[in-house]
PDB file of N, CA and C in Angstrom:
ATOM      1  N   UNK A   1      50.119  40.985 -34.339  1.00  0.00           N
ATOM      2  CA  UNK A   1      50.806  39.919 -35.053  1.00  0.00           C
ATOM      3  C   UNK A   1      51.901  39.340 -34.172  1.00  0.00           C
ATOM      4  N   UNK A   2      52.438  38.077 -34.244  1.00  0.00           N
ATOM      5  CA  UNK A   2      53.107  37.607 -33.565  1.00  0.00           C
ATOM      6  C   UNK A   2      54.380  37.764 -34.126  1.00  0.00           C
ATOM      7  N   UNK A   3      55.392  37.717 -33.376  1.00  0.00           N
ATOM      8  CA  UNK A   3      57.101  38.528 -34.303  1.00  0.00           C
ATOM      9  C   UNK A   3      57.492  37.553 -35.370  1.00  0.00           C
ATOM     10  N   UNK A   4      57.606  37.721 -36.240  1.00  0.00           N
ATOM     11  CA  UNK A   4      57.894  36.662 -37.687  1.00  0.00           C
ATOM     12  C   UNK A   4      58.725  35.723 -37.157  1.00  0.00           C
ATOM     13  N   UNK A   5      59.926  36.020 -36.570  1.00  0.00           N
ATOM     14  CA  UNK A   5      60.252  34.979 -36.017  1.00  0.00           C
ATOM     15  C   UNK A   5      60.074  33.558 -35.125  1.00  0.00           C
ATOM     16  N   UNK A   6      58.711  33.749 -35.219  1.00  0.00           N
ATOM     17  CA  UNK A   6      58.292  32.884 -34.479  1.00  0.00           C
ATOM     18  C   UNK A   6      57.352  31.796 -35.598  1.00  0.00           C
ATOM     19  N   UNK A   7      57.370  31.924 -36.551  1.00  0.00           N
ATOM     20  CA  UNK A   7      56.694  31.343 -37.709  1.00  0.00           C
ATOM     21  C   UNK A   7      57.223  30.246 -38.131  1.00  0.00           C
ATOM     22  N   UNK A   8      56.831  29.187 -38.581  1.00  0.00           N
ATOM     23  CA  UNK A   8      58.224  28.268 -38.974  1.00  0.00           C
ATOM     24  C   UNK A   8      57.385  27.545 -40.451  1.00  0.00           C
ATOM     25  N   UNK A   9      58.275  26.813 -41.164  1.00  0.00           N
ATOM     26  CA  UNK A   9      57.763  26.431 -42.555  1.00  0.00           C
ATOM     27  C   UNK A   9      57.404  25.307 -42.609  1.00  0.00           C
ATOM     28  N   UNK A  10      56.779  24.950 -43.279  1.00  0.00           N
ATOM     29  CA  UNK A  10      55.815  22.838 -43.664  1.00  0.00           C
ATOM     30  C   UNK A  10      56.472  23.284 -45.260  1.00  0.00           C
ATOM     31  N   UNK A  11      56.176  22.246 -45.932  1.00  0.00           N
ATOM     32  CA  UNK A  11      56.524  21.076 -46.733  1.00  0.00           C
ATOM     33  C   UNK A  11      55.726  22.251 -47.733  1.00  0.00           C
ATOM     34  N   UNK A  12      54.825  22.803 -47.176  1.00  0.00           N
ATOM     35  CA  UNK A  12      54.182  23.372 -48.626  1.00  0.00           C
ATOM     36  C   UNK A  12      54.584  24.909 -48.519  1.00  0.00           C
ATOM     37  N   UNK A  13      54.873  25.452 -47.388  1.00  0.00           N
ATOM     38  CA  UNK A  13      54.577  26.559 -46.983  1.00  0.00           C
ATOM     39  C   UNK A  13      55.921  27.544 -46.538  1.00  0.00           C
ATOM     40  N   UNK A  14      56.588  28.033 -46.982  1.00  0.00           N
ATOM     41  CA  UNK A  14      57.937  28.761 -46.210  1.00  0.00           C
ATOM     42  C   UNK A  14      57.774  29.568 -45.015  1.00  0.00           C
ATOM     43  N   UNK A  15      58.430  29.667 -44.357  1.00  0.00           N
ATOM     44  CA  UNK A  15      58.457  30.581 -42.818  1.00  0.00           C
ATOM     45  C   UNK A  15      57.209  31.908 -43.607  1.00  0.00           C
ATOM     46  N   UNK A  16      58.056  32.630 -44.444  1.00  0.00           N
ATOM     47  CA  UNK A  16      57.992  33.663 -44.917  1.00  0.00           C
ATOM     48  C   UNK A  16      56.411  33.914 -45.268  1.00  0.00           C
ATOM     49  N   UNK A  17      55.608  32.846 -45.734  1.00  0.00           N
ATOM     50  CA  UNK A  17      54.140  32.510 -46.519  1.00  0.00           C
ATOM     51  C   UNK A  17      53.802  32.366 -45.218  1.00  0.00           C
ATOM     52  N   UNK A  18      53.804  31.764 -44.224  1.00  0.00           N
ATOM     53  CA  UNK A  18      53.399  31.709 -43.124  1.00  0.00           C
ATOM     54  C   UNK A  18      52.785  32.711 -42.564  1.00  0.00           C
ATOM     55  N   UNK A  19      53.926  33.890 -42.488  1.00  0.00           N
ATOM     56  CA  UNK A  19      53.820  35.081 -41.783  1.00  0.00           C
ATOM     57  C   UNK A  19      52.952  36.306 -42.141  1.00  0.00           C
ATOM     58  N   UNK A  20      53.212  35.905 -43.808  1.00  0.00           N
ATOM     59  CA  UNK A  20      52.632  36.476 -44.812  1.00  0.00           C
ATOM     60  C   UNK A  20      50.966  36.173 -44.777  1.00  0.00           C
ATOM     61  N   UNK A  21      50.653  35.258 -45.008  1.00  0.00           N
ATOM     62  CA  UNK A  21      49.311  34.570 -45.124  1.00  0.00           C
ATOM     63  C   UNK A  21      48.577  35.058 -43.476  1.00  0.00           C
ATOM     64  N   UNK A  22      49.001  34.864 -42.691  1.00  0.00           N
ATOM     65  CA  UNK A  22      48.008  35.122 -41.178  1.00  0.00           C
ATOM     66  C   UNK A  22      48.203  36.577 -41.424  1.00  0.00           C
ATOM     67  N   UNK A  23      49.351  37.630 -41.635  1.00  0.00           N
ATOM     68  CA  UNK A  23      49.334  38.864 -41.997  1.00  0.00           C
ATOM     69  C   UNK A  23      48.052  39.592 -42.801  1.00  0.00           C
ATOM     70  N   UNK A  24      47.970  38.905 -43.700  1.00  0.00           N
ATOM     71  CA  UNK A  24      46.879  39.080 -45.049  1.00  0.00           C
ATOM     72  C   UNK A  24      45.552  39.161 -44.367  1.00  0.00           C
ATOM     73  N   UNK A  25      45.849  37.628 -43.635  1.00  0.00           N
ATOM     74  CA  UNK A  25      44.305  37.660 -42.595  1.00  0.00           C
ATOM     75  C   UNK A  25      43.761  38.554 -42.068  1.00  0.00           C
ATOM     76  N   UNK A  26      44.770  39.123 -40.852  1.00  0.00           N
ATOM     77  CA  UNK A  26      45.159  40.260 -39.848  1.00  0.00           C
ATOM     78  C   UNK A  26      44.561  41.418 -39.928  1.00  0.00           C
ATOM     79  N   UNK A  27      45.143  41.916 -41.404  1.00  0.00           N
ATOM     80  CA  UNK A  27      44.933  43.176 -42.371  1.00  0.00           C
ATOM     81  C   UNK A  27      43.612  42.895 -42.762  1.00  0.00           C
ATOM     82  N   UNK A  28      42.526  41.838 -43.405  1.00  0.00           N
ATOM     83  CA  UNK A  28      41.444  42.131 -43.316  1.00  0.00           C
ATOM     84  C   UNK A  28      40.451  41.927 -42.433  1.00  0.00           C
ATOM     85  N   UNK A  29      40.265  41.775 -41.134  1.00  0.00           N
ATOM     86  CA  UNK A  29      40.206  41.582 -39.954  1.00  0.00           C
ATOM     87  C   UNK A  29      40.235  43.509 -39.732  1.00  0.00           C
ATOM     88  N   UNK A  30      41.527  43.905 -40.063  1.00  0.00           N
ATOM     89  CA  UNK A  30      41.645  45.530 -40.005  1.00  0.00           C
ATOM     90  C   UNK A  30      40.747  46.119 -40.486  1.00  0.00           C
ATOM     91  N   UNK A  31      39.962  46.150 -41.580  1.00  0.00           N
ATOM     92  CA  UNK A  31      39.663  46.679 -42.502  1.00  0.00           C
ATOM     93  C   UNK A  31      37.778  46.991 -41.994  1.00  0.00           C
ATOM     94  N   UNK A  32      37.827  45.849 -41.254  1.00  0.00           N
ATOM     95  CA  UNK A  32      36.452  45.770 -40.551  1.00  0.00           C
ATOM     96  C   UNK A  32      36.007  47.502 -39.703  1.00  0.00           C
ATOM     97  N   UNK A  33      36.649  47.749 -39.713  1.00  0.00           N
ATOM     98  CA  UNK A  33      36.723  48.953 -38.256  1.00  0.00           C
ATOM     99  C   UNK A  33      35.655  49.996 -39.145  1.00  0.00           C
ATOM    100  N   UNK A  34      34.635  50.600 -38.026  1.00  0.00           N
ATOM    101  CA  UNK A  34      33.727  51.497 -38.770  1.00  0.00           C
ATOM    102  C   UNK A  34      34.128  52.548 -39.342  1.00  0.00           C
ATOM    103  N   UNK A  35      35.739  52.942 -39.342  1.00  0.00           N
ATOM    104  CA  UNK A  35      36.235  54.187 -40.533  1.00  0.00           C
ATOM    105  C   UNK A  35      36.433  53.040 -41.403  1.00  0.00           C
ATOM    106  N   UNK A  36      37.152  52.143 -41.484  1.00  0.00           N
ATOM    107  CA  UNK A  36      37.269  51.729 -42.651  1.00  0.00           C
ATOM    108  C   UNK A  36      36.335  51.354 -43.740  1.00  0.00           C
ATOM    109  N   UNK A  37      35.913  49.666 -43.421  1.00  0.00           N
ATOM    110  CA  UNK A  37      34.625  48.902 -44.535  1.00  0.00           C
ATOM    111  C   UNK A  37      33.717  48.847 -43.594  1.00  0.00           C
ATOM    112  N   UNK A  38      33.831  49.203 -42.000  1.00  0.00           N
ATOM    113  CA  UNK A  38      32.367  49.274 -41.446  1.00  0.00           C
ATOM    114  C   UNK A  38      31.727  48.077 -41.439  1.00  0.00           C
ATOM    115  N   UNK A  39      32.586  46.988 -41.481  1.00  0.00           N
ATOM    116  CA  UNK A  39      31.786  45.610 -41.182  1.00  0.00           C
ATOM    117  C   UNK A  39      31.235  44.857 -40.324  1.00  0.00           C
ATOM    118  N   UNK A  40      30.146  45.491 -40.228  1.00  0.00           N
ATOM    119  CA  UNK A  40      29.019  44.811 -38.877  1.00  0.00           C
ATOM    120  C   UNK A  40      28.076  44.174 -39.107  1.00  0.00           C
ATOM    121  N   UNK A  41      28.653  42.547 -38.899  1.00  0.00           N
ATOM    122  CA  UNK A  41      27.965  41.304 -39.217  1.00  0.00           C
ATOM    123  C   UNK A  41      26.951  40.865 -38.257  1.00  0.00           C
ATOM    124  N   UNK A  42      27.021  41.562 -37.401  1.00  0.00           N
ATOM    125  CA  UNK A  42      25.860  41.090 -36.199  1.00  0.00           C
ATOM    126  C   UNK A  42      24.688  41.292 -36.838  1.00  0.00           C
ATOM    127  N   UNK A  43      24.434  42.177 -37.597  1.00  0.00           N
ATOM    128  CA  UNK A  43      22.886  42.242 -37.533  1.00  0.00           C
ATOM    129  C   UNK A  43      22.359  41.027 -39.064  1.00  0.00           C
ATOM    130  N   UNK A  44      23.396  40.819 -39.674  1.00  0.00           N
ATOM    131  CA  UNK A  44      23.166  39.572 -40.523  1.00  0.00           C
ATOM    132  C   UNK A  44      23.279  38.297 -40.311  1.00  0.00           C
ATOM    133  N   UNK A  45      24.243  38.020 -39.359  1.00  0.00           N
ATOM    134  CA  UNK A  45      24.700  36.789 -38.946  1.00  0.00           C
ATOM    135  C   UNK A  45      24.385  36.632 -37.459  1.00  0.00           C
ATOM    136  N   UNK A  46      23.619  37.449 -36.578  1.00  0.00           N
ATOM    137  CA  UNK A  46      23.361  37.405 -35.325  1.00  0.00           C
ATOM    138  C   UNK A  46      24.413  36.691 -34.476  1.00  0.00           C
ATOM    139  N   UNK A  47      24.158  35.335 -33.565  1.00  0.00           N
ATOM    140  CA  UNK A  47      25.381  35.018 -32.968  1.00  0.00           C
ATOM    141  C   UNK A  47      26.727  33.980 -33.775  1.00  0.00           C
ATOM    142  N   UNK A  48      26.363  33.925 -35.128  1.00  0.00           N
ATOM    143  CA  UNK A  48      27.236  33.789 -35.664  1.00  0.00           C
ATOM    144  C   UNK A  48      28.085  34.770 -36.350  1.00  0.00           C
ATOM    145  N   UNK A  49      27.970  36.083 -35.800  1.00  0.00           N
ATOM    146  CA  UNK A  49      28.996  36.882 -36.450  1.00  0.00           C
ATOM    147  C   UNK A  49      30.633  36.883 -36.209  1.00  0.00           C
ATOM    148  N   UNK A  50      30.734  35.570 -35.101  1.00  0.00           N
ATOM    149  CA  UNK A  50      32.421  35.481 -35.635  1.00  0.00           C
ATOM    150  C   UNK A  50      32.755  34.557 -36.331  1.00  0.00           C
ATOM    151  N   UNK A  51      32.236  33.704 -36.411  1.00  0.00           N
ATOM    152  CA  UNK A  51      32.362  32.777 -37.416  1.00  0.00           C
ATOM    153  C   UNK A  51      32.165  33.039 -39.044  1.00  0.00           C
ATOM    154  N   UNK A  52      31.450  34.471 -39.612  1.00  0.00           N
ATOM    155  CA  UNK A  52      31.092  34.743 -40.441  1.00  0.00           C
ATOM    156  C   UNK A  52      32.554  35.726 -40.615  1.00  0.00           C
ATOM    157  N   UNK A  53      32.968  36.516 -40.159  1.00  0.00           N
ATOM    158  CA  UNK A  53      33.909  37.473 -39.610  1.00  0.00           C
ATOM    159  C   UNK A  53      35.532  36.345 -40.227  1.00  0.00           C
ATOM    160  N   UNK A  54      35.397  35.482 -39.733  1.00  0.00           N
ATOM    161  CA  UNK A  54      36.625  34.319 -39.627  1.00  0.00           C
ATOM    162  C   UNK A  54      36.640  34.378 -41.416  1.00  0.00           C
ATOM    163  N   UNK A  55      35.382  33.751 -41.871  1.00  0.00           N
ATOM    164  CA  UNK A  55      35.241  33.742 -43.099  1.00  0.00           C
ATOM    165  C   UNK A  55      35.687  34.728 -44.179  1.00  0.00           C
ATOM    166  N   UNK A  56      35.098  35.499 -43.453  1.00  0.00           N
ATOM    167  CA  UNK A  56      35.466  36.788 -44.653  1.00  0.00           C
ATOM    168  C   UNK A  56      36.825  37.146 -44.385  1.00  0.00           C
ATOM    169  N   UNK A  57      37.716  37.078 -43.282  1.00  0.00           N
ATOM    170  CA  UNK A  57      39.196  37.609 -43.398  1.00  0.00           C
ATOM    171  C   UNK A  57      39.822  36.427 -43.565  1.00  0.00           C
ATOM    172  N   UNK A  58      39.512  34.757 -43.885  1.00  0.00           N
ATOM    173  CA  UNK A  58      40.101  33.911 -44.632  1.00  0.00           C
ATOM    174  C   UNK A  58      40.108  34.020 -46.238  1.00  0.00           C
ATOM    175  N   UNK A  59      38.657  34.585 -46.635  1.00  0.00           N
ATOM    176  CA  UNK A  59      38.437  34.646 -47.686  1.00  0.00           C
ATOM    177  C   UNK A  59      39.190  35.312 -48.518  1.00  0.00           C
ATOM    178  N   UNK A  60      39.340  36.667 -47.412  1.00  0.00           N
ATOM    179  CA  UNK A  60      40.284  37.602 -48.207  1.00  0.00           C
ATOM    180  C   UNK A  60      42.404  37.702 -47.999  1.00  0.00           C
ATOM    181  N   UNK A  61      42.377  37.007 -46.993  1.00  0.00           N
ATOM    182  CA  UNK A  61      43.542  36.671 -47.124  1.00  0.00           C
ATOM    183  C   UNK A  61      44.078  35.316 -48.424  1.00  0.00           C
ATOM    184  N   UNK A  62      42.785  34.554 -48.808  1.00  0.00           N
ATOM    185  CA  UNK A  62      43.207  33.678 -49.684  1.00  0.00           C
ATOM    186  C   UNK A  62      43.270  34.453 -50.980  1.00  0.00           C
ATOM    187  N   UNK A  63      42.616  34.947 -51.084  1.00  0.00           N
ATOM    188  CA  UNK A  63      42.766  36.595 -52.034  1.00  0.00           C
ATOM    189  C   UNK A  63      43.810  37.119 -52.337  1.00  0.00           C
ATOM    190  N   UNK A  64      44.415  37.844 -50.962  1.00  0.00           N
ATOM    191  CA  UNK A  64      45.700  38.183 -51.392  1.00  0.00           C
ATOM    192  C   UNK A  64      46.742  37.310 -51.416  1.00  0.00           C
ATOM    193  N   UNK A  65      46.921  36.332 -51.033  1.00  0.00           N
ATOM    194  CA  UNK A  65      47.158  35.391 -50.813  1.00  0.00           C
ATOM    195  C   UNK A  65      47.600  35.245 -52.522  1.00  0.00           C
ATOM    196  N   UNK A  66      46.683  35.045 -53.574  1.00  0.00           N
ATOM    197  CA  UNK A  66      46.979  34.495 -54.439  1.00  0.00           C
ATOM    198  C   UNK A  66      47.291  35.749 -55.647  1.00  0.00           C
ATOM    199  N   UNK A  67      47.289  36.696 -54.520  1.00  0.00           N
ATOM    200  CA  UNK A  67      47.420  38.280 -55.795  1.00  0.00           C
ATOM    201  C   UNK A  67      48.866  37.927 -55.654  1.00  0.00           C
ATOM    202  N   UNK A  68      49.726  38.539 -54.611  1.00  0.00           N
ATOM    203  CA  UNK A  68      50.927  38.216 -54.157  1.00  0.00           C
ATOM    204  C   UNK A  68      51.739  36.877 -54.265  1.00  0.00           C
ATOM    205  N   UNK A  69      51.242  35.368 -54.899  1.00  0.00           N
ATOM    206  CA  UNK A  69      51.856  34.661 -54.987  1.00  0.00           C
ATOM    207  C   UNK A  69      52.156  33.668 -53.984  1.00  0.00           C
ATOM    208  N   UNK A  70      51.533  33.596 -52.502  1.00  0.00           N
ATOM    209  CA  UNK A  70      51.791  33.486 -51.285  1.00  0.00           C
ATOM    210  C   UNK A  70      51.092  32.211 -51.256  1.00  0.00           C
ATOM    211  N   UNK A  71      51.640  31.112 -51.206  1.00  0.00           N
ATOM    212  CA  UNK A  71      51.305  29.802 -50.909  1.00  0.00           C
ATOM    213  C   UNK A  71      50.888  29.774 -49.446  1.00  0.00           C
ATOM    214  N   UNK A  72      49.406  29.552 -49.598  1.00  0.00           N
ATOM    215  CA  UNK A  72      48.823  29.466 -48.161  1.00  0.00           C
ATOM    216  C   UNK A  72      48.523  28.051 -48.242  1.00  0.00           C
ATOM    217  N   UNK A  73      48.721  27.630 -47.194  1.00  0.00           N
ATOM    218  CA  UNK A  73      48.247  26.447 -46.359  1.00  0.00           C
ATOM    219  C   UNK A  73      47.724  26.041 -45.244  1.00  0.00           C
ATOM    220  N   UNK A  74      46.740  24.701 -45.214  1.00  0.00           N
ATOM    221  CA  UNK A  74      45.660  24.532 -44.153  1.00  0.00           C
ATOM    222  C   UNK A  74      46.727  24.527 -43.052  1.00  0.00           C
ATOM    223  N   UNK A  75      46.398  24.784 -41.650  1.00  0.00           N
ATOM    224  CA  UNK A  75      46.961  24.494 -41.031  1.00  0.00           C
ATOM    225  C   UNK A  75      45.732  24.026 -39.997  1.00  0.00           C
ATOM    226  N   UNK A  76      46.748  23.127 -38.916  1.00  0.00           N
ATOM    227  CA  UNK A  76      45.742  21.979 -38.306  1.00  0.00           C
ATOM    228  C   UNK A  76      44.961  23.046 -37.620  1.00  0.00           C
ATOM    229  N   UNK A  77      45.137  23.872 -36.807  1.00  0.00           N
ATOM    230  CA  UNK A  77      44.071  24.627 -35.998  1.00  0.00           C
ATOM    231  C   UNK A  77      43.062  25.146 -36.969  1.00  0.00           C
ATOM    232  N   UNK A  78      43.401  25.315 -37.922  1.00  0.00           N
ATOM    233  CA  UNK A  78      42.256  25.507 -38.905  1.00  0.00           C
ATOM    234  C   UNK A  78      40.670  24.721 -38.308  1.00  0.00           C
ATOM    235  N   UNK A  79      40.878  23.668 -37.913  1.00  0.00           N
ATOM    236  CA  UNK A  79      39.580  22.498 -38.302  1.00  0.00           C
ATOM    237  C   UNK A  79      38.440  23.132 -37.011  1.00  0.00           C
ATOM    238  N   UNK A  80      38.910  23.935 -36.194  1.00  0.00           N
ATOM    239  CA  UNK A  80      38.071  24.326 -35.279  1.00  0.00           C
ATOM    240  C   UNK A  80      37.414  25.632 -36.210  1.00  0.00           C
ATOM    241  N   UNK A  81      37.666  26.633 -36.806  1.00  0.00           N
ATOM    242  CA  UNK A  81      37.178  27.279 -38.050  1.00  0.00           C
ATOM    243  C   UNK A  81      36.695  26.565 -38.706  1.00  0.00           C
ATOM    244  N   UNK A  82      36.882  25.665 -39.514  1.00  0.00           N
ATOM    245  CA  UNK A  82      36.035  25.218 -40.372  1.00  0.00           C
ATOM    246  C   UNK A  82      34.599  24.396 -39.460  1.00  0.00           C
ATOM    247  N   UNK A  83      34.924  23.894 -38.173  1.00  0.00           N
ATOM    248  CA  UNK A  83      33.243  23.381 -38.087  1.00  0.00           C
ATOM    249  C   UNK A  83      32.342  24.717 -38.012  1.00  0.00           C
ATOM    250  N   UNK A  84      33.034  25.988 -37.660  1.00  0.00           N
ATOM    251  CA  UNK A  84      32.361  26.912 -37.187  1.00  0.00           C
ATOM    252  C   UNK A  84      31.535  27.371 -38.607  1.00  0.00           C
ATOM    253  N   UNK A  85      32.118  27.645 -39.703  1.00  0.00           N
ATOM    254  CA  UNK A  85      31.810  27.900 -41.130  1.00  0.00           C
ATOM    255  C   UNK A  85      31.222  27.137 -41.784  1.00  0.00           C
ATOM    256  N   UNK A  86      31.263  25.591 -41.695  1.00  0.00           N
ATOM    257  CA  UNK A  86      30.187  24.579 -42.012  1.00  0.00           C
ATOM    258  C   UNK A  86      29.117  24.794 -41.193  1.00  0.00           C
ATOM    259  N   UNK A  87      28.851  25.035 -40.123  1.00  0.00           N
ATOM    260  CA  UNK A  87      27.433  24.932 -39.295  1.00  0.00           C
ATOM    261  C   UNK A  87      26.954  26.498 -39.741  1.00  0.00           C
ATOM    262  N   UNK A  88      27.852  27.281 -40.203  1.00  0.00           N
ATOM    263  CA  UNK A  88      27.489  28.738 -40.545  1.00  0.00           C
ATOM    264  C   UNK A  88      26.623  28.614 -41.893  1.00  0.00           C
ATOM    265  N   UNK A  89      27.416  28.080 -42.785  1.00  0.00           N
ATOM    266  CA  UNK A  89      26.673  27.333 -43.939  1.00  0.00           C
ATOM    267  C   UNK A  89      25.464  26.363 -44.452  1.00  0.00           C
ATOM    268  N   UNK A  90      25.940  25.523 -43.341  1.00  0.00           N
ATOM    269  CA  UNK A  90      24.351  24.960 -43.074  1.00  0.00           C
ATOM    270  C   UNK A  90      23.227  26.009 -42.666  1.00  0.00           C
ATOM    271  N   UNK A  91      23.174  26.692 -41.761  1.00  0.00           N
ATOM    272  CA  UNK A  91      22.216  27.732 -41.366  1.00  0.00           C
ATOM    273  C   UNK A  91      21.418  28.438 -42.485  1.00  0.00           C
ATOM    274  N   UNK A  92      22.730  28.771 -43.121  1.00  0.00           N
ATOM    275  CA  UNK A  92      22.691  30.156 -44.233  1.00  0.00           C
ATOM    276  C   UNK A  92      23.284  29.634 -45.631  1.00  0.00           C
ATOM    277  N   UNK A  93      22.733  29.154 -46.557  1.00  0.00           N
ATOM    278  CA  UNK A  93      23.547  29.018 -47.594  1.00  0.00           C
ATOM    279  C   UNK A  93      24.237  30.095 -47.984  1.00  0.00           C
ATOM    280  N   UNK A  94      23.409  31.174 -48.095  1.00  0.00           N
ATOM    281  CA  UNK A  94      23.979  32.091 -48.909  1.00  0.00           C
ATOM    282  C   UNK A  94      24.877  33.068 -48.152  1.00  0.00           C
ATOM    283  N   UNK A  95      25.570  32.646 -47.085  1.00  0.00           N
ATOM    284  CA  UNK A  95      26.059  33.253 -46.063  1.00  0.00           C
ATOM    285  C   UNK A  95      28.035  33.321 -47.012  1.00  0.00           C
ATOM    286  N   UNK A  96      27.829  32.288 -47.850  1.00  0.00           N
ATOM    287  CA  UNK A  96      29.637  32.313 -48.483  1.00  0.00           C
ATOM    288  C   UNK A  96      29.148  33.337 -49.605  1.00  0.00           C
ATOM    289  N   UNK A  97      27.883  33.801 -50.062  1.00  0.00           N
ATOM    290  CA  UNK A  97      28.241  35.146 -50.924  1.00  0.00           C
ATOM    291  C   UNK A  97      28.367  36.456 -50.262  1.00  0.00           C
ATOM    292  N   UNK A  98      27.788  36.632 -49.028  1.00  0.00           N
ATOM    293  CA  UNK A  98      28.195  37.833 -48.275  1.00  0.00           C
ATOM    294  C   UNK A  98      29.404  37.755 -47.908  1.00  0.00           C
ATOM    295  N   UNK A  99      29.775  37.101 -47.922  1.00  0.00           N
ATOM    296  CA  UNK A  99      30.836  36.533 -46.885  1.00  0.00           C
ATOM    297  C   UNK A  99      32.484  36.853 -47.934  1.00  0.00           C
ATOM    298  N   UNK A 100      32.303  36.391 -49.576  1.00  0.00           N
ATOM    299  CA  UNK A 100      33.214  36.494 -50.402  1.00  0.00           C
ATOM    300  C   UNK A 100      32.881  38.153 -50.692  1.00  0.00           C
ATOM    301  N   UNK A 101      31.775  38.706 -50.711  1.00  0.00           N
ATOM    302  CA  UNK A 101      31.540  40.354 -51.458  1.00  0.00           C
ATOM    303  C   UNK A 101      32.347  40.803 -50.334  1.00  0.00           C
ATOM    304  N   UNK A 102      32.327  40.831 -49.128  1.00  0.00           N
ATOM    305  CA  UNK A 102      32.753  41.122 -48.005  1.00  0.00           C
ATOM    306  C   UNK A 102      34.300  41.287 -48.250  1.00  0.00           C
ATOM    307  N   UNK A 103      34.228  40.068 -48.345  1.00  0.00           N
ATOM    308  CA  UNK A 103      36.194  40.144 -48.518  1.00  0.00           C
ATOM    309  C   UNK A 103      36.617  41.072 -49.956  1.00  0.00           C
ATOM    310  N   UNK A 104      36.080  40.646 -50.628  1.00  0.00           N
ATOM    311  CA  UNK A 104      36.262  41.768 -52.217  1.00  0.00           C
ATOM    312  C   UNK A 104      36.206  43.006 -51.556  1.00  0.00           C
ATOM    313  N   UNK A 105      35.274  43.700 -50.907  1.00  0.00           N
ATOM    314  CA  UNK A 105      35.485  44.577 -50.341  1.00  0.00           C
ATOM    315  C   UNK A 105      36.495  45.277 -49.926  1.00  0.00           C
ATOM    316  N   UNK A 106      37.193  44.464 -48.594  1.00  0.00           N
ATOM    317  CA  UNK A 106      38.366  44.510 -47.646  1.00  0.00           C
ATOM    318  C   UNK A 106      39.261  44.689 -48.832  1.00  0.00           C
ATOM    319  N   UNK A 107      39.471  43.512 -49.986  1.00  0.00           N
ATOM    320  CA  UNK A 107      40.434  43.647 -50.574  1.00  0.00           C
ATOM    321  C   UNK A 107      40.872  44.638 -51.039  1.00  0.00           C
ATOM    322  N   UNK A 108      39.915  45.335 -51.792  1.00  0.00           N
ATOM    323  CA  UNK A 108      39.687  46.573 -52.587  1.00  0.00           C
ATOM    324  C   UNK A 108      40.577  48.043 -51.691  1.00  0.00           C
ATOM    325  N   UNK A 109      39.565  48.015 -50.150  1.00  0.00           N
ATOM    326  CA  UNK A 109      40.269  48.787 -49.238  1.00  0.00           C
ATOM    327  C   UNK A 109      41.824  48.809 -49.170  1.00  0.00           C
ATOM    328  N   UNK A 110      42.161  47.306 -48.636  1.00  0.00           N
ATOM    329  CA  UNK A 110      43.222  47.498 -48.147  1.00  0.00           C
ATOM    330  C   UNK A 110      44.216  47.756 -49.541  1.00  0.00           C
ATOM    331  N   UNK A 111      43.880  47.214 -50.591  1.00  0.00           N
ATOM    332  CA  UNK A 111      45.074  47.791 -52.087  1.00  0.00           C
ATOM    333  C   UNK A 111      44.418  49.168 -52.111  1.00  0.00           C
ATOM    334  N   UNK A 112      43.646  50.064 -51.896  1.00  0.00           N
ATOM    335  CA  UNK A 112      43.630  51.488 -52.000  1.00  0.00           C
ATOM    336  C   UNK A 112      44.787  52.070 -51.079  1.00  0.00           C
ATOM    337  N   UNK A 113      44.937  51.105 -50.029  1.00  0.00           N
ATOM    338  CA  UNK A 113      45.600  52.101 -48.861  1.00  0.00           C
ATOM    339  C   UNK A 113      47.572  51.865 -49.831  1.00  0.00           C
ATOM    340  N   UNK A 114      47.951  51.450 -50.180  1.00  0.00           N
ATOM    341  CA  UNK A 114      48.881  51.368 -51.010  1.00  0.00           C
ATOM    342  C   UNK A 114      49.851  52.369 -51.156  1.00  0.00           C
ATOM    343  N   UNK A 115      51.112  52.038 -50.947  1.00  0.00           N
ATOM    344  CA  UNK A 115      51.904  53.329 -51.327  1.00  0.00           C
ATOM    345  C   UNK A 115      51.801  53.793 -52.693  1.00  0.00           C
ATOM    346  N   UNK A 116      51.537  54.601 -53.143  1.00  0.00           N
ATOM    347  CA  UNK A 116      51.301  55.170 -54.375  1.00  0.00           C
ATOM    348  C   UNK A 116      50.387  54.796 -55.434  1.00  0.00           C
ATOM    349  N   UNK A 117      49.319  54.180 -54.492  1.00  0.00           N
ATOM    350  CA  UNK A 117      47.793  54.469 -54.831  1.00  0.00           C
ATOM    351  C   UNK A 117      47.134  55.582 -55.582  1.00  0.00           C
ATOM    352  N   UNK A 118      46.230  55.268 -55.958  1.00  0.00           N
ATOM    353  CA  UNK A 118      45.957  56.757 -56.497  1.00  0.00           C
ATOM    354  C   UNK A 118      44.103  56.551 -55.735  1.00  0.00           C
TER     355      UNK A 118
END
């Protein structure tokens, strides 16, 4: 992650949501690792498995994102992700339901890991 301080706020978005929201991302991006959810998209998404990958830890950061209250917003580098996820979509329709179970997944994980989880 990059040091919070380096985050800055838009019109929709506070420093803080900023840091928060790519964090969220970050963390399910984490979650991928074969102890964790074991998410290995290659053999579904072949050479689109980062673009599918992008998806699912947007998906699930918009997730927490909206558990937590965290006003996320597009940001311009976004638009190079999104052609990647439209041409992913075109390919595969059904590539945004793996793609959302996926993140439900992560989500699930990462609120287990929780201080005083059960």
């Amino acid at each position: 992650m990059p040091d919070e301080g380096l985050f800055c706020g838009t019109d929709t978005m506070t420093r803080d949501e900023g840091y928060y929201a790519v964090l969220l991302h970050e963390l399910t991006h984490f979650s991928g690792h074969p102890s964790r959810c074991n998410r290995d998209l290659s053999k579904r998404f072949n050479k689109a498995e980062v673009a599918a990958e992008e998806l699912v830890a947007e998906i699930g950061a918009a997730m927490l994102c909206a558990e937590t209250g965290v006003t996320q917003d597009t940001r311009a580098d976004h638009g190079q992700y999104l052609a990647n996820w439209l041409q992913l979509l075109k390919d595969d329709p059904k590539a945004i339901f793996t793609a959302a179970a996926k993140a439900s997944q992560a989500v699930t994980w990462l609120k287990g890991r929780q201080a005083g989880a059960t």
